[in-house]
C-alpha atoms as a PDB file:
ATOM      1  CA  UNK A   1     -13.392 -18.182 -17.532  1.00  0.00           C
ATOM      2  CA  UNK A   2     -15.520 -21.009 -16.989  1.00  0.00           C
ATOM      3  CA  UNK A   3     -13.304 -23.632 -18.335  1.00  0.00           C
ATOM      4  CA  UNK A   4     -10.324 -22.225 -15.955  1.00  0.00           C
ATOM      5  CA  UNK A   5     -12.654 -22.266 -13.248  1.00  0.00           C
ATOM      6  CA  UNK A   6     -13.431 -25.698 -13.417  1.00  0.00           C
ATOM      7  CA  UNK A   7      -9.323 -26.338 -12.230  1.00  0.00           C
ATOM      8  CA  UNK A   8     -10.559 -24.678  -8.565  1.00  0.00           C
ATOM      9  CA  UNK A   9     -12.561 -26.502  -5.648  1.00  0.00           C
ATOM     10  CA  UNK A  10     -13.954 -23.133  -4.637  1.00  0.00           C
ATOM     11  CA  UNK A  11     -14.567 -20.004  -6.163  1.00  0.00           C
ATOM     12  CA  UNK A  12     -11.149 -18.051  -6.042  1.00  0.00           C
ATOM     13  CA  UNK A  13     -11.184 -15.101  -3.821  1.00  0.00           C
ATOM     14  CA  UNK A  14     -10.483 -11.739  -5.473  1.00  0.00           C
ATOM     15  CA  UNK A  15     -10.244  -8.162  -3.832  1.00  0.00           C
ATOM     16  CA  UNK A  16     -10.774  -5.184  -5.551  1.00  0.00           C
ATOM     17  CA  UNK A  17      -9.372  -2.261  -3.777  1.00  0.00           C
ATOM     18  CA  UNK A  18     -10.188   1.779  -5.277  1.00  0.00           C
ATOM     19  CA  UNK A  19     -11.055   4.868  -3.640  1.00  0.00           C
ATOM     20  CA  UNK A  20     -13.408   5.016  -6.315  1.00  0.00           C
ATOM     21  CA  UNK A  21     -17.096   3.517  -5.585  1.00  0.00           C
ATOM     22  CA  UNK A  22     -17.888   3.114  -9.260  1.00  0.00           C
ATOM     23  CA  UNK A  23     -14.434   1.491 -10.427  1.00  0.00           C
ATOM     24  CA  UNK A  24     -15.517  -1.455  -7.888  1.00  0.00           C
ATOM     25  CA  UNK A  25     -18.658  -1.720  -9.349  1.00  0.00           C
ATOM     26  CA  UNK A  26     -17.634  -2.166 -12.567  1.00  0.00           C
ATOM     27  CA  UNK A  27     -14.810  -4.655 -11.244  1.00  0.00           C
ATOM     28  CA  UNK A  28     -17.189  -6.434  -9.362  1.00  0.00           C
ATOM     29  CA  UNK A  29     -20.150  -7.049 -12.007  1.00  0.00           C
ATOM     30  CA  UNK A  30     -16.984  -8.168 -14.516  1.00  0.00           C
ATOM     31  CA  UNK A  31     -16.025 -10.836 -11.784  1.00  0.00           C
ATOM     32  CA  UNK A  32     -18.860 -11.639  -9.451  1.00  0.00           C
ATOM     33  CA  UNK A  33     -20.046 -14.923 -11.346  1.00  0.00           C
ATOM     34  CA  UNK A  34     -16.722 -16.071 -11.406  1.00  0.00           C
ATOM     35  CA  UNK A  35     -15.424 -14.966  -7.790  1.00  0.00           C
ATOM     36  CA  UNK A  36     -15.832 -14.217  -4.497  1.00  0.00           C
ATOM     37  CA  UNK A  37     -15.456 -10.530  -4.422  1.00  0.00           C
ATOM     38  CA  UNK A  38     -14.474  -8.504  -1.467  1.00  0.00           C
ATOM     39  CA  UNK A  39     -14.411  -4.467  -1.991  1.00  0.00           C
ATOM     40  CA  UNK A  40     -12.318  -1.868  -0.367  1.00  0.00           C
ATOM     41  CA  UNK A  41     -11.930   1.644  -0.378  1.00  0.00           C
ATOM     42  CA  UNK A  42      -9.178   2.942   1.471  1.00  0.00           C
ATOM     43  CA  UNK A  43      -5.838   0.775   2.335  1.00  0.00           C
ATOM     44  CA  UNK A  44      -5.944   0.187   5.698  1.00  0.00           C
ATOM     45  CA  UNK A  45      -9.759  -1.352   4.946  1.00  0.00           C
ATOM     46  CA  UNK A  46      -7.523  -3.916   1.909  1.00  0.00           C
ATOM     47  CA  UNK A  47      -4.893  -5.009   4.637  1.00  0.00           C
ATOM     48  CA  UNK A  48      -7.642  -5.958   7.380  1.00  0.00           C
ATOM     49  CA  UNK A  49      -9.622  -7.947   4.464  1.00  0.00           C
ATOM     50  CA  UNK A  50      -6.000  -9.553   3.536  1.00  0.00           C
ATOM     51  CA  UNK A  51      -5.519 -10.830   7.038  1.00  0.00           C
ATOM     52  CA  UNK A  52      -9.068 -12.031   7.551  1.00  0.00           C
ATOM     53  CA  UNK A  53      -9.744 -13.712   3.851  1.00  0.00           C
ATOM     54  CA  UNK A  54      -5.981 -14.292   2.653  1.00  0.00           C
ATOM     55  CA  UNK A  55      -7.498 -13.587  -1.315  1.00  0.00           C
ATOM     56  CA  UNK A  56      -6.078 -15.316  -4.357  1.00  0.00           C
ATOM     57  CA  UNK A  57      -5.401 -11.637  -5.882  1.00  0.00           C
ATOM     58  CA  UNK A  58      -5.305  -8.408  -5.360  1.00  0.00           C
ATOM     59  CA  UNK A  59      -6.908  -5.702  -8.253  1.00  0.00           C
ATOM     60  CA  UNK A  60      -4.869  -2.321  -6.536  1.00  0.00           C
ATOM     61  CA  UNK A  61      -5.216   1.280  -7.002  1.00  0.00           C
ATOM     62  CA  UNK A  62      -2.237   3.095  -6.869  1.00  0.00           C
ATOM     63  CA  UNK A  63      -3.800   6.904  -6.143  1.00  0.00           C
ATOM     64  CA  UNK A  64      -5.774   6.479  -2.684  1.00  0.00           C
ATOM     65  CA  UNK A  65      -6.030   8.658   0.026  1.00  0.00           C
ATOM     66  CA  UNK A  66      -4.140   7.478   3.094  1.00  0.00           C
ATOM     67  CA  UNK A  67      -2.012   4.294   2.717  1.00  0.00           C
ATOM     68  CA  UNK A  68      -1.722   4.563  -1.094  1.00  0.00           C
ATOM     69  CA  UNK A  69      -1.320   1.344  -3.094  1.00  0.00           C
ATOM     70  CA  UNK A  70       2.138   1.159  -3.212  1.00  0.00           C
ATOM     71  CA  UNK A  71       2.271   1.122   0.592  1.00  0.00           C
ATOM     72  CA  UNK A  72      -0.324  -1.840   0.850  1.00  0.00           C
ATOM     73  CA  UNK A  73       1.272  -3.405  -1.358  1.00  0.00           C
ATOM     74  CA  UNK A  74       5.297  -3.271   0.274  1.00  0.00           C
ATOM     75  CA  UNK A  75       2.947  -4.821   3.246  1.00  0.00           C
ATOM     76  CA  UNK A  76       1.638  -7.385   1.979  1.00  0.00           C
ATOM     77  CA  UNK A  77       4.760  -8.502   0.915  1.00  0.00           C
ATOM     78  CA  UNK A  78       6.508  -7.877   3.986  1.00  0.00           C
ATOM     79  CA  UNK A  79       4.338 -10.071   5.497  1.00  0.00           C
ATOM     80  CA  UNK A  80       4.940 -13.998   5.734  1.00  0.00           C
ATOM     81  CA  UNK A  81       0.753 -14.859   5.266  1.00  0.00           C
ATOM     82  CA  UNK A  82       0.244 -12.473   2.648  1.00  0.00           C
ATOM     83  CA  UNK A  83       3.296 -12.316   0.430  1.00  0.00           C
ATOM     84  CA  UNK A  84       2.112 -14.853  -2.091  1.00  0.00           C
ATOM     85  CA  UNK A  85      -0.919 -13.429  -2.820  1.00  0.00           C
ATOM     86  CA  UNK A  86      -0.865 -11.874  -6.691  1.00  0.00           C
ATOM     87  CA  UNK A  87      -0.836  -8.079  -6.750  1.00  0.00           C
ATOM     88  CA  UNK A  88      -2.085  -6.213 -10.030  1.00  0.00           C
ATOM     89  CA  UNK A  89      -1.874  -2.311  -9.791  1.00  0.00           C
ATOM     90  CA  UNK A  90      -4.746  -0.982 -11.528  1.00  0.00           C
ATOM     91  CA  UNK A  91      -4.602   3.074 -12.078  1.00  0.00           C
ATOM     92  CA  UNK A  92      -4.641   6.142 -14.091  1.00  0.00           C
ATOM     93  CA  UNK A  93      -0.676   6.827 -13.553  1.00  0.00           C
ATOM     94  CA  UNK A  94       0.778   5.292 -16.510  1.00  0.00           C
ATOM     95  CA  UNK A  95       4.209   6.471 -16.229  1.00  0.00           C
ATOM     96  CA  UNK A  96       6.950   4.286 -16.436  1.00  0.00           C
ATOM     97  CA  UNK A  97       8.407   4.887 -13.075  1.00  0.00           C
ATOM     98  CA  UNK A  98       5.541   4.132 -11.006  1.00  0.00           C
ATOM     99  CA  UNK A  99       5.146   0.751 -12.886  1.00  0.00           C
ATOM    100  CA  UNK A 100       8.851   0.012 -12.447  1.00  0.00           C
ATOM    101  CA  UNK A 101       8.225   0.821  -8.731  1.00  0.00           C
ATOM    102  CA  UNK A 102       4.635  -1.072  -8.648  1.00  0.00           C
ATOM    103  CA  UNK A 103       7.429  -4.370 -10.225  1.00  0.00           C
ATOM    104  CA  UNK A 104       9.930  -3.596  -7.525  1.00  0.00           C
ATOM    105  CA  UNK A 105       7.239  -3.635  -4.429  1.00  0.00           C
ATOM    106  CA  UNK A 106       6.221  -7.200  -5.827  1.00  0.00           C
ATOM    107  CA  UNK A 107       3.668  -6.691  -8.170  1.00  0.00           C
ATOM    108  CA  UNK A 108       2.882  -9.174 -10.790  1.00  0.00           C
ATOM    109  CA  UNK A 109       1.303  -6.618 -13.286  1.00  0.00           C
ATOM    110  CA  UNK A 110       0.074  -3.165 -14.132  1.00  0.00           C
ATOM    111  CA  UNK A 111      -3.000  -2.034 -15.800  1.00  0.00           C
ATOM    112  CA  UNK A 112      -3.889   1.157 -17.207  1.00  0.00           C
ATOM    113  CA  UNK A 113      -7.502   2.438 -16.440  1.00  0.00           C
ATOM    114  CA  UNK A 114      -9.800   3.264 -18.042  1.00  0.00           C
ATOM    115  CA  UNK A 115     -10.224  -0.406 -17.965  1.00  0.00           C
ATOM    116  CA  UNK A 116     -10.669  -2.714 -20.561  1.00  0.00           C
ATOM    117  CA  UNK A 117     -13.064  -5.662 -19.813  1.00  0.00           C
ATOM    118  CA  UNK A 118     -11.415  -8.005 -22.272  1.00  0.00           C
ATOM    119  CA  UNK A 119      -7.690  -7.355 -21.030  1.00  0.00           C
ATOM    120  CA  UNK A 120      -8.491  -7.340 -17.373  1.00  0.00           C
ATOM    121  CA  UNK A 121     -10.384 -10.262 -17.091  1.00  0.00           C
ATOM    122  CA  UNK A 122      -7.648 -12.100 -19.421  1.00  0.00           C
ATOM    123  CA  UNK A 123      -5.126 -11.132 -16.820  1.00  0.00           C
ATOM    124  CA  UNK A 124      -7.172 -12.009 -14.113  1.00  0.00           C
ATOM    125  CA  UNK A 125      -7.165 -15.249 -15.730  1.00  0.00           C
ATOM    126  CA  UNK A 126      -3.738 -15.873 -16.192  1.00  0.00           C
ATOM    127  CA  UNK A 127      -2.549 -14.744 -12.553  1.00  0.00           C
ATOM    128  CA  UNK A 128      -4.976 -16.809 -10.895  1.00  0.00           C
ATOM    129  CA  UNK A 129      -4.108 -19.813 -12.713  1.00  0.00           C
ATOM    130  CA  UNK A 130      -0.695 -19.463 -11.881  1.00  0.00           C
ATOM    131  CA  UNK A 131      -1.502 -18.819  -8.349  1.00  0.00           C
ATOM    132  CA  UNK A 132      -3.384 -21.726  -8.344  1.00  0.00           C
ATOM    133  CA  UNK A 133      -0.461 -23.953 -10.126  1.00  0.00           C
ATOM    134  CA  UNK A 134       1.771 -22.514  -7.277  1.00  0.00           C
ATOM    135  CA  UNK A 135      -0.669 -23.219  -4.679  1.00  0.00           C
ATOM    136  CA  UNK A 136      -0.527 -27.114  -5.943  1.00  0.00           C
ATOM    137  CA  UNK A 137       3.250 -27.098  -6.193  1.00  0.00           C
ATOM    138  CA  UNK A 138       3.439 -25.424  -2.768  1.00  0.00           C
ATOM    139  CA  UNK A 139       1.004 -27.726  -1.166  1.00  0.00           C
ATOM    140  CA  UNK A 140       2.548 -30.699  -2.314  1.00  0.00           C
ATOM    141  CA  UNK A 141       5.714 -29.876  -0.636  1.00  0.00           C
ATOM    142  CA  UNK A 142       3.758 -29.442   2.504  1.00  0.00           C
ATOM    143  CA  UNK A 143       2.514 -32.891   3.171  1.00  0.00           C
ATOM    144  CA  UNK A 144       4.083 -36.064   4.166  1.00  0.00           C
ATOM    145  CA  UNK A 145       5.080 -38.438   1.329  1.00  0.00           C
ATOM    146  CA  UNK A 146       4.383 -41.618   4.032  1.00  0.00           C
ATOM    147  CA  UNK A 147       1.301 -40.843   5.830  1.00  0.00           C
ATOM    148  CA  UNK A 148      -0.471 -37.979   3.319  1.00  0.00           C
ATOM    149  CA  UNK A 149      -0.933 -36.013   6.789  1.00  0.00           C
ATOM    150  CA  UNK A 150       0.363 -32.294   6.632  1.00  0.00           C
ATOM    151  CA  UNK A 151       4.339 -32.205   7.817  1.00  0.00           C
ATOM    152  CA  UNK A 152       6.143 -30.127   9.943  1.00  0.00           C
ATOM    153  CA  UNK A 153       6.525 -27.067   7.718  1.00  0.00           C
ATOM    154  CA  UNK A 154       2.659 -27.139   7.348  1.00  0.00           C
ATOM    155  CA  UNK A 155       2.219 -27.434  11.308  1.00  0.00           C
ATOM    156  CA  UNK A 156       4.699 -24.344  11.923  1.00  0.00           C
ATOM    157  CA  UNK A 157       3.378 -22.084   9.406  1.00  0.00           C
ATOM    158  CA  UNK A 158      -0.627 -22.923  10.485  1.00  0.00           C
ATOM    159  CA  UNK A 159       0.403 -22.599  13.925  1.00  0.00           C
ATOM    160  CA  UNK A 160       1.918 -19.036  13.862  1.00  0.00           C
ATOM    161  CA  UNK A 161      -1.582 -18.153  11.806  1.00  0.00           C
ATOM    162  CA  UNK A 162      -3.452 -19.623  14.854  1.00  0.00           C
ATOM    163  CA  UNK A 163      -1.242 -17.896  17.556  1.00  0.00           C
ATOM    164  CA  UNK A 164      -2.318 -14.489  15.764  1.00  0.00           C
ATOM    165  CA  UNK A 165      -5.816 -15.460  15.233  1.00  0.00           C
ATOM    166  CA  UNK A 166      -5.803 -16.333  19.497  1.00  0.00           C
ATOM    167  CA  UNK A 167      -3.576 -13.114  20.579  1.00  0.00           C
ATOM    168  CA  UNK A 168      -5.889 -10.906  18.146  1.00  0.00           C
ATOM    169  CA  UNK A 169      -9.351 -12.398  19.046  1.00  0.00           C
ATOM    170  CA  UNK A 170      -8.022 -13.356  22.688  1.00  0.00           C
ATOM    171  CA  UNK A 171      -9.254 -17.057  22.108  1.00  0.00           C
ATOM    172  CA  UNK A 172      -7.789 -20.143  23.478  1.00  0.00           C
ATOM    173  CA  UNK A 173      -5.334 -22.218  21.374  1.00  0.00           C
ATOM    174  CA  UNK A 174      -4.415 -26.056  21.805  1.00  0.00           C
ATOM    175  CA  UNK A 175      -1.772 -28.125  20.694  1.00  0.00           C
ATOM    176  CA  UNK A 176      -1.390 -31.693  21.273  1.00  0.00           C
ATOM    177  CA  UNK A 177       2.164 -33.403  20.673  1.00  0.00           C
ATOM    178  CA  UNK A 178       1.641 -37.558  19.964  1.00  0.00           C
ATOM    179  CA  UNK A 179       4.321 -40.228  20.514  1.00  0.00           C
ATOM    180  CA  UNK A 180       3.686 -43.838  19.361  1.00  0.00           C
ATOM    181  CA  UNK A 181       4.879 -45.340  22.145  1.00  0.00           C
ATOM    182  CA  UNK A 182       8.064 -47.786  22.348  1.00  0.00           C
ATOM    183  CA  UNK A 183       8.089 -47.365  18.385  1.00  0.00           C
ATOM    184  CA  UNK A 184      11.721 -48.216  17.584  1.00  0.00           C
ATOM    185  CA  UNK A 185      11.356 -51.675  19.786  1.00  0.00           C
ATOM    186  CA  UNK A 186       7.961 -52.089  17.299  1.00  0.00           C
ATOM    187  CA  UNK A 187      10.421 -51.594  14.273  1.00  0.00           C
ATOM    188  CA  UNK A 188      12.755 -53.779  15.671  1.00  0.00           C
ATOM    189  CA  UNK A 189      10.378 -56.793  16.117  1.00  0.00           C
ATOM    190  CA  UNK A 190       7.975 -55.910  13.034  1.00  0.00           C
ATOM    191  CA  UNK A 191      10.396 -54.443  10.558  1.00  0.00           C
ATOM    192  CA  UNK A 192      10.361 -51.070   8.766  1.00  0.00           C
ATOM    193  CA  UNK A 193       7.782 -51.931   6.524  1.00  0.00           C
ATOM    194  CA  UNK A 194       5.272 -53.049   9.187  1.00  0.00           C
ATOM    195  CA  UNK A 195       6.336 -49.648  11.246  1.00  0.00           C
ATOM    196  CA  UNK A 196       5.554 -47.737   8.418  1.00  0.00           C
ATOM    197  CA  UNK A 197       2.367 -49.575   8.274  1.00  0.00           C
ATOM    198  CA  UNK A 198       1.195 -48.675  11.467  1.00  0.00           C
ATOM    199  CA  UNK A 199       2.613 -44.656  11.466  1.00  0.00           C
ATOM    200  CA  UNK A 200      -0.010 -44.487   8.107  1.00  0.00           C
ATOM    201  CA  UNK A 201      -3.056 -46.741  10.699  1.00  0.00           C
ATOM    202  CA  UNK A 202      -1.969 -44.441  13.670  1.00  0.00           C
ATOM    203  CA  UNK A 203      -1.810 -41.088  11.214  1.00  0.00           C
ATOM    204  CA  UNK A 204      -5.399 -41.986   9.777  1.00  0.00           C
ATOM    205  CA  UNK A 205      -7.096 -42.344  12.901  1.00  0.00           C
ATOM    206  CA  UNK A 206      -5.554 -38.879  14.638  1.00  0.00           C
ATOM    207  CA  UNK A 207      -6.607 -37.458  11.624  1.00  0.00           C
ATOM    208  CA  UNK A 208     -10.265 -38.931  11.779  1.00  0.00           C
ATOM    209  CA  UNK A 209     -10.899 -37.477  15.050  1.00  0.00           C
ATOM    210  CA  UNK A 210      -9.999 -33.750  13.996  1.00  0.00           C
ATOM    211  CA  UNK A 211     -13.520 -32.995  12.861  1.00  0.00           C
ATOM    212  CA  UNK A 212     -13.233 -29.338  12.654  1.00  0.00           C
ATOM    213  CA  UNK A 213     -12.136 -27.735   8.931  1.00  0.00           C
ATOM    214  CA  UNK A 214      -9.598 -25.414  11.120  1.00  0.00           C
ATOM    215  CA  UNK A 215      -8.117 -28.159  12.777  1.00  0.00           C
ATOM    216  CA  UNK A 216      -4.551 -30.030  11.803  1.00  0.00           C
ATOM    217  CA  UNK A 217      -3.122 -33.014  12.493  1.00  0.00           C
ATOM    218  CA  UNK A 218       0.233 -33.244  11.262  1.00  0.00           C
ATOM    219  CA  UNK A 219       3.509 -35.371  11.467  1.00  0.00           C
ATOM    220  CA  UNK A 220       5.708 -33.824  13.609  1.00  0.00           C
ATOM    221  CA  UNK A 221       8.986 -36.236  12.763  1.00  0.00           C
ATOM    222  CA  UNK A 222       9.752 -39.685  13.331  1.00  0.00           C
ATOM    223  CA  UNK A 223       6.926 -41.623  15.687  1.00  0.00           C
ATOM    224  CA  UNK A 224       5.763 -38.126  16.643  1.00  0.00           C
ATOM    225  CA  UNK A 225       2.374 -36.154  15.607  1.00  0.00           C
ATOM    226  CA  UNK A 226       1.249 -33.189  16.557  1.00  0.00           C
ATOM    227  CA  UNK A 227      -2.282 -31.230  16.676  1.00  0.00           C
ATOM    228  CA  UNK A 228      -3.245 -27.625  16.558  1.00  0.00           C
ATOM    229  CA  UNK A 229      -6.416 -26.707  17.790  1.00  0.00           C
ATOM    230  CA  UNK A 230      -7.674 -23.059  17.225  1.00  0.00           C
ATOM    231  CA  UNK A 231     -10.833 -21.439  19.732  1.00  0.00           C
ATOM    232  CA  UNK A 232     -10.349 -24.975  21.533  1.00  0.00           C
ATOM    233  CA  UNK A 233      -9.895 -24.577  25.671  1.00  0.00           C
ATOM    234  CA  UNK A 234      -8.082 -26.825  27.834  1.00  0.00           C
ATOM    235  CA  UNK A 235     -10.796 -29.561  28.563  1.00  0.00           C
ATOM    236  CA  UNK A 236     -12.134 -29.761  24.958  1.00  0.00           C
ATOM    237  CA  UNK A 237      -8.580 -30.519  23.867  1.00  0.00           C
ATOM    238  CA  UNK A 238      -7.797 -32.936  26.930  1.00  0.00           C
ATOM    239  CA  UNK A 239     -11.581 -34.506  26.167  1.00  0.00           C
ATOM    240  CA  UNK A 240      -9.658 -35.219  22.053  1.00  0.00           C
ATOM    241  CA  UNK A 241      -6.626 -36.433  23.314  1.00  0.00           C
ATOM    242  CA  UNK A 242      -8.307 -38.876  25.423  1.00  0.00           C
ATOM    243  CA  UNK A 243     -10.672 -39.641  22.150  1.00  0.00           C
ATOM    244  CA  UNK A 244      -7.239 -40.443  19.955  1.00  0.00           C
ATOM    245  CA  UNK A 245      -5.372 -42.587  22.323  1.00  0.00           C
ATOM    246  CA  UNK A 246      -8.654 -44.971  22.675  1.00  0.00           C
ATOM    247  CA  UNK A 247      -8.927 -44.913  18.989  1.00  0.00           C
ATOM    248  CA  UNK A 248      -5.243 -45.634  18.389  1.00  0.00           C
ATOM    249  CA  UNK A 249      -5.366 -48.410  21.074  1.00  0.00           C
ATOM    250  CA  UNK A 250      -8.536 -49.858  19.288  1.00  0.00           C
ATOM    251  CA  UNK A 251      -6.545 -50.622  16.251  1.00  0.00           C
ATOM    252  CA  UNK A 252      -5.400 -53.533  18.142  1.00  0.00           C
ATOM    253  CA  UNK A 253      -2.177 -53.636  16.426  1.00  0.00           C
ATOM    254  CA  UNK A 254       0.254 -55.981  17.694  1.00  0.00           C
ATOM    255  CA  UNK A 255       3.128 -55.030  19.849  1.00  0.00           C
ATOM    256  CA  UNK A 256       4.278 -57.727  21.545  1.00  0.00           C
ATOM    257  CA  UNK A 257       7.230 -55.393  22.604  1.00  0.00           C
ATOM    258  CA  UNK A 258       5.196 -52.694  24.889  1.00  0.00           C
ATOM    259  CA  UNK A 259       4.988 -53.378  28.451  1.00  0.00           C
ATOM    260  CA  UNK A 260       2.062 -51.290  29.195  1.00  0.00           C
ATOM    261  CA  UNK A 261      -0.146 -53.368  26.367  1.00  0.00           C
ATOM    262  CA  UNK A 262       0.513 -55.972  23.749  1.00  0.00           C
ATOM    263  CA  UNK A 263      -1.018 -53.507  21.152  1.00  0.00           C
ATOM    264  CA  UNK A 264       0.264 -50.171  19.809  1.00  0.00           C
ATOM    265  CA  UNK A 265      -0.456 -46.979  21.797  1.00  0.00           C
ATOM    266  CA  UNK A 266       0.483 -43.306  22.243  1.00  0.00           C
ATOM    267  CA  UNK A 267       1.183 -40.977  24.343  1.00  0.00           C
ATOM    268  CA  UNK A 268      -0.095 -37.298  24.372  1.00  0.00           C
ATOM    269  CA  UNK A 269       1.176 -33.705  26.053  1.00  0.00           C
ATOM    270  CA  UNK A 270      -1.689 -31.281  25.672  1.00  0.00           C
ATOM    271  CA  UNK A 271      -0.858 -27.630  26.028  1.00  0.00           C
ATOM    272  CA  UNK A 272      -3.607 -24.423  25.706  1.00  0.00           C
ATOM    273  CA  UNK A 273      -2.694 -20.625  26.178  1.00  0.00           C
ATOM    274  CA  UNK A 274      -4.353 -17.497  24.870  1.00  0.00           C
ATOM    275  CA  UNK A 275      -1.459 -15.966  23.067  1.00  0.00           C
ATOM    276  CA  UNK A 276      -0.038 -12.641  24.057  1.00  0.00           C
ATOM    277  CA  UNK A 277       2.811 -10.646  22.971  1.00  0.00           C
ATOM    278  CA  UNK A 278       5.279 -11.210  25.670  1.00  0.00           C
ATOM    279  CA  UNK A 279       5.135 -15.677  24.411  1.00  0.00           C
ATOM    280  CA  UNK A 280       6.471 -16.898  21.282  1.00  0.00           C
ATOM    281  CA  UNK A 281       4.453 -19.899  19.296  1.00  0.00           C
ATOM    282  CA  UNK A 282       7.258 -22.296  20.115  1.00  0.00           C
ATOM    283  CA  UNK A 283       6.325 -21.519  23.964  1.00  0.00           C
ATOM    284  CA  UNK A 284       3.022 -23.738  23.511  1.00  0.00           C
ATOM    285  CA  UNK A 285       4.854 -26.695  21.349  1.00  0.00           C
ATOM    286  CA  UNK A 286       7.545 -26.794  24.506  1.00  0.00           C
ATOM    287  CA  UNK A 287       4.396 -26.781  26.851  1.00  0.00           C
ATOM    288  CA  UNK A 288       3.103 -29.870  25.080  1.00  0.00           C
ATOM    289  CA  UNK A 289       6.131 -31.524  25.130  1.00  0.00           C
ATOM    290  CA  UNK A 290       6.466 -31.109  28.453  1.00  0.00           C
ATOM    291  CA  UNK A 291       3.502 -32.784  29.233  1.00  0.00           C
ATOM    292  CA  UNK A 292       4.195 -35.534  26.796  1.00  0.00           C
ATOM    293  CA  UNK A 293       7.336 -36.339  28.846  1.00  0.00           C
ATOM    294  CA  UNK A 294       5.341 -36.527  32.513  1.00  0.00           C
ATOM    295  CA  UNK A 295       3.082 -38.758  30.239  1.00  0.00           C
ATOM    296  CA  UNK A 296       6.114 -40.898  29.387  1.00  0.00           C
ATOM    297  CA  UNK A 297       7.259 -40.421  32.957  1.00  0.00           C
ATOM    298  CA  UNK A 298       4.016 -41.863  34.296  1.00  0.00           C
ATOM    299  CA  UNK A 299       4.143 -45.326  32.545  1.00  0.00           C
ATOM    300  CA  UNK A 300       2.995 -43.898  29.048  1.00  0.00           C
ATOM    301  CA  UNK A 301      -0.451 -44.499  27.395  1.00  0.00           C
ATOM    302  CA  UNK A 302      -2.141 -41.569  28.901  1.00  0.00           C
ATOM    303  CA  UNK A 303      -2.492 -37.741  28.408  1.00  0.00           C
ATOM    304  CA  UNK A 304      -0.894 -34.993  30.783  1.00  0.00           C
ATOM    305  CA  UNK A 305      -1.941 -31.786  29.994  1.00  0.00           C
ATOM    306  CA  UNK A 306      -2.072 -28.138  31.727  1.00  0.00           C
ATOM    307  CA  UNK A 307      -2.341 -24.743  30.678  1.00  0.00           C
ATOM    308  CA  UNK A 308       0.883 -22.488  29.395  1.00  0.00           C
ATOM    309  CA  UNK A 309       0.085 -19.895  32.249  1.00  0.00           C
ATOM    310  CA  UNK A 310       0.406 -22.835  34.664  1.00  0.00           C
ATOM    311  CA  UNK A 311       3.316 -24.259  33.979  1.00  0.00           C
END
């Protein structure tokens, strides 16, 4: 597998779930120098691993006391986070039926035990490397093509992660909505190419300032960018806004069309909640845009901000 490894930054992340203690052993010492493996033993234990790590694949055992495999597996797939990852049903029930089923639920294959070494690990190989192709197709289509920052599809779907993250660990959550301010009058003076110029300038400094591997700046449409800011409270997030319009402004690029400065600038609506059940993730991104307008509304080139529960 080393050769196929080679095609992943990090080790690929596999889970090995069976009510049996020595079937994971034997799964694990066939895959540890390749992968990261987590174990589990029951399926409630697989799901909670699932939502934590997100694995690239799933080796399943159908027969387990409790939530059986076929169970975990309709919820993984019922679930928008976890229904790409690969499922492989690993068991002793052979029969067609249950393998038709296992195909039905979303599985990608079906292995017999007693396991072979040379067939699993061949599998393995060949799910995780399409896995991986899809990731690259996939994450391709979430970035955009002008300023290589994530797009709006990326900021939804990392957002709704985050908002679970916050309601389950009851942590705060930021987002920050960016306008380049007086942008169409900078087109009109400049020209498209020089405007797209600047959105790539303005998109690689809000970018530098996210320091934080959880972090995301993306472009929100337009002029617009938006940041989301997991386990980030109110005054950390205003203290980054603050940080990004002084960086933007320090560009010094020329905008002979803004009456608050002869140089480009933004403005910025910060918004933090701790999610809860009765608030939607769109409830935070209207917060933040919110406070971008009373930053608009007070002469622009500043940051408004205030917490959902406040508004």
């Amino acid at each position: 597998m080393q050769t196929w490894l080679a095609h992943f930054k990090v080790r690929p992340k596999l889970l090995v779930v069976d009510d049996q203690r020595i079937n994971i052993l034997v799964l694990n010492e066939l895959f540890r120098n390749d992968c990261e493996v987590f174990m589990a033993t029951n399926g409630e234990q697989a799901l909670q691993i699932c939502r934590a790590q997100l694995p690239d694949l799933v080796l399943l055992d159908v027969q387990m006391d409790g939530i059986d495999g076929f169970e975990v597996c309709r919820r993984l797939k019922a679930d928008a986070e976890s229904r790409n990852i690969p499922v492989i049903f690993i068991t002793a029930q052979g029969g067609e039926a249950d393998e038709v089923r296992g195909l039905q639920l979303g599985a990608v294959d079906f292995i017999a035990k007693p396991i072979n070494p040379v067939i699993v690990r061949a599998r393995v190989q060949t799910h995780l490397t399409l896995k991986l192709q899809s990731d690259l197709l996939r994450s391709m289509a979430l970035f955009d093509g002008l300023t290589g920052v994530p797009n709006r599809r990326k900021f939804d779907e990392q957002l709704v992660r985050d908002w679970r993250q916050s309601q389950r660990e009851q942590t705060a959550l930021s987002v920050i909505l960016i306008d380049v301010d007086h942008f169409k009058r900078y087109n009109d003076h400049y020209g498209h190419q020089a405007g797209d110029a600047a959105l790539q300038a303005v998109a690689r400094v809000l970018d530098g300032t996210l320091k934080r591997p959880h972090d995301l700046l993306a472009r929100y449409g337009g002029e617009e960018f938006v940041g989301v800011l997991p386990n980030t409270g109110l005054s950390e997030a205003v203290e980054l806004a603050e940080r990004m319009q002084t960086e933007v402004r320090a560009l010094n690029l020329e905008h002979v069309g803004s009456p608050e400065a002869q140089v480009v600038t933004i403005s910025l609506g910060v918004a933090t909640v701790v999610a809860r059940s009765d608030l939607a993730p769109q409830a935070l991104v209207e917060a933040a845009d919110q406070q971008l307008y009373a930053a608009k509304q007070a002469g622009r080139a500043r940051v408004c901000a205030a917490a959902l529960n406040t508004i």
